[in-house]
Protein backbone atom coordinates (compact mmCIF):
# COMPACT_ATOMS: atom_id res chain seq x y z
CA UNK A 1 19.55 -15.88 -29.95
CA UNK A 2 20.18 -14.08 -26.77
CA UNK A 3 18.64 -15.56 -23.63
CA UNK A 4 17.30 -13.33 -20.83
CA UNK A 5 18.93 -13.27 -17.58
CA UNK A 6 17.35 -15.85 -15.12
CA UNK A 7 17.07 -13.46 -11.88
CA UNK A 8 15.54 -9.63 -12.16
CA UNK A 9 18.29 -8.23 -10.03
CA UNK A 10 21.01 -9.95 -12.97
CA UNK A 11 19.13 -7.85 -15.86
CA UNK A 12 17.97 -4.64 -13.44
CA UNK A 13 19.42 -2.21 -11.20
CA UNK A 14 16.85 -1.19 -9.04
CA UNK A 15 18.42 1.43 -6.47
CA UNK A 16 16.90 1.33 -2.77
CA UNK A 17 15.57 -1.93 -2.75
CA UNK A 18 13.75 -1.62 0.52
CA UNK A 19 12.24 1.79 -0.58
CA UNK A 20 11.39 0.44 -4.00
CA UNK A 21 9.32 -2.19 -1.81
CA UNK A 22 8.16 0.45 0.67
CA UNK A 23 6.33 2.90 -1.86
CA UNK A 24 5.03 -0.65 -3.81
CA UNK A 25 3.44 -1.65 -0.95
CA UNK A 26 1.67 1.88 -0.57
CA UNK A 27 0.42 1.73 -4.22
CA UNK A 28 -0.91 -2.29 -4.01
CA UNK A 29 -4.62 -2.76 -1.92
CA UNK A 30 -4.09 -3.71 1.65
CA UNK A 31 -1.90 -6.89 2.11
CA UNK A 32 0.38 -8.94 4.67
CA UNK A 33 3.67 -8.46 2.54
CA UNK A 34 5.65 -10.07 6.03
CA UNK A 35 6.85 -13.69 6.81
CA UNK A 36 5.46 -14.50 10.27
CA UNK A 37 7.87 -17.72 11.11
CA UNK A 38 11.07 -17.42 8.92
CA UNK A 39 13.42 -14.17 9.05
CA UNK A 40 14.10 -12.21 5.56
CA UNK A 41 17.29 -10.04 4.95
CA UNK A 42 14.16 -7.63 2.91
CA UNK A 43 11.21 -5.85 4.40
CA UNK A 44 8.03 -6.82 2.97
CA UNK A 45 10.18 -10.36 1.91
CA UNK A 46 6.22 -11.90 -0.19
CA UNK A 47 6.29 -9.23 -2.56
CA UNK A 48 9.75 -8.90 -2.65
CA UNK A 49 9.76 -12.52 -4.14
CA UNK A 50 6.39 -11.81 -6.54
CA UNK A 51 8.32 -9.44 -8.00
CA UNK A 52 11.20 -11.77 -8.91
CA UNK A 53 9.23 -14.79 -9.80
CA UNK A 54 6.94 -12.46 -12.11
CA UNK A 55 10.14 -11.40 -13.89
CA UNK A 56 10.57 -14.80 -14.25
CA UNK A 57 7.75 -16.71 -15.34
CA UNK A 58 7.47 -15.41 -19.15
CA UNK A 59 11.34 -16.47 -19.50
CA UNK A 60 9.91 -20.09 -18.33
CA UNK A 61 6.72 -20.54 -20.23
CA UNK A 62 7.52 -18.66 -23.72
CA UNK A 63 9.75 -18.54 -26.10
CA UNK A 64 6.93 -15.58 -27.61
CA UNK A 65 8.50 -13.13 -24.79
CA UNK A 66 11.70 -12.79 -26.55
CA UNK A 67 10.41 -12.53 -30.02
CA UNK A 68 8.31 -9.75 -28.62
CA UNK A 69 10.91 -8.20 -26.35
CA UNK A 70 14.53 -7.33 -28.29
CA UNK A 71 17.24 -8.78 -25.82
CA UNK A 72 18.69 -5.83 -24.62
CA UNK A 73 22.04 -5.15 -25.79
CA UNK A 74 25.69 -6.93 -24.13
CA UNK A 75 27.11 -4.57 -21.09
CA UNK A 76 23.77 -2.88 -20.00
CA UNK A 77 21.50 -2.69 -17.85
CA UNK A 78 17.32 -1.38 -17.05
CA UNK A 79 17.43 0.91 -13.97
CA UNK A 80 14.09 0.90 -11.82
């Protein structure tokens, strides 16, 4: 059986980043998406990581998710 890639970014290519986050942030009720006392290479670095560690919780708790899911084929990728 084929296993799901452990990071988001390693099974989607999600162009503009930064925008991506941008125009999330717009869409999602009024939040503090900023670290206040550690720098971040992203803007909006909280939801940057909810994103990732979304992706990444079914993987962890469920076998179900890839019975449901068809592992996408060898050599491609999702684009966002």
């Amino acid at each position: 059986m084929r296993t799901w890639p452990e990071d988001l970014f390693q099974f989607a290519f999600i162009p503009d980043v930064n925008n991506r986050l941008t125009d999330l942030a717009k869409e999602a009720e009024d939040e503090d998406w900023e670290y206040h006392n550690t720098q971040s290479q992203y803007p909006r670095p909280i939801l940057y990581n909810y994103i990732r560690y979304t992706y990444r919780r079914p993987r962890r708790t469920t076998v179900v998710f890839q019975r449901l899911v068809p592992a996408r084929p060898s050599g491609t990728q999702l684009v966002l």
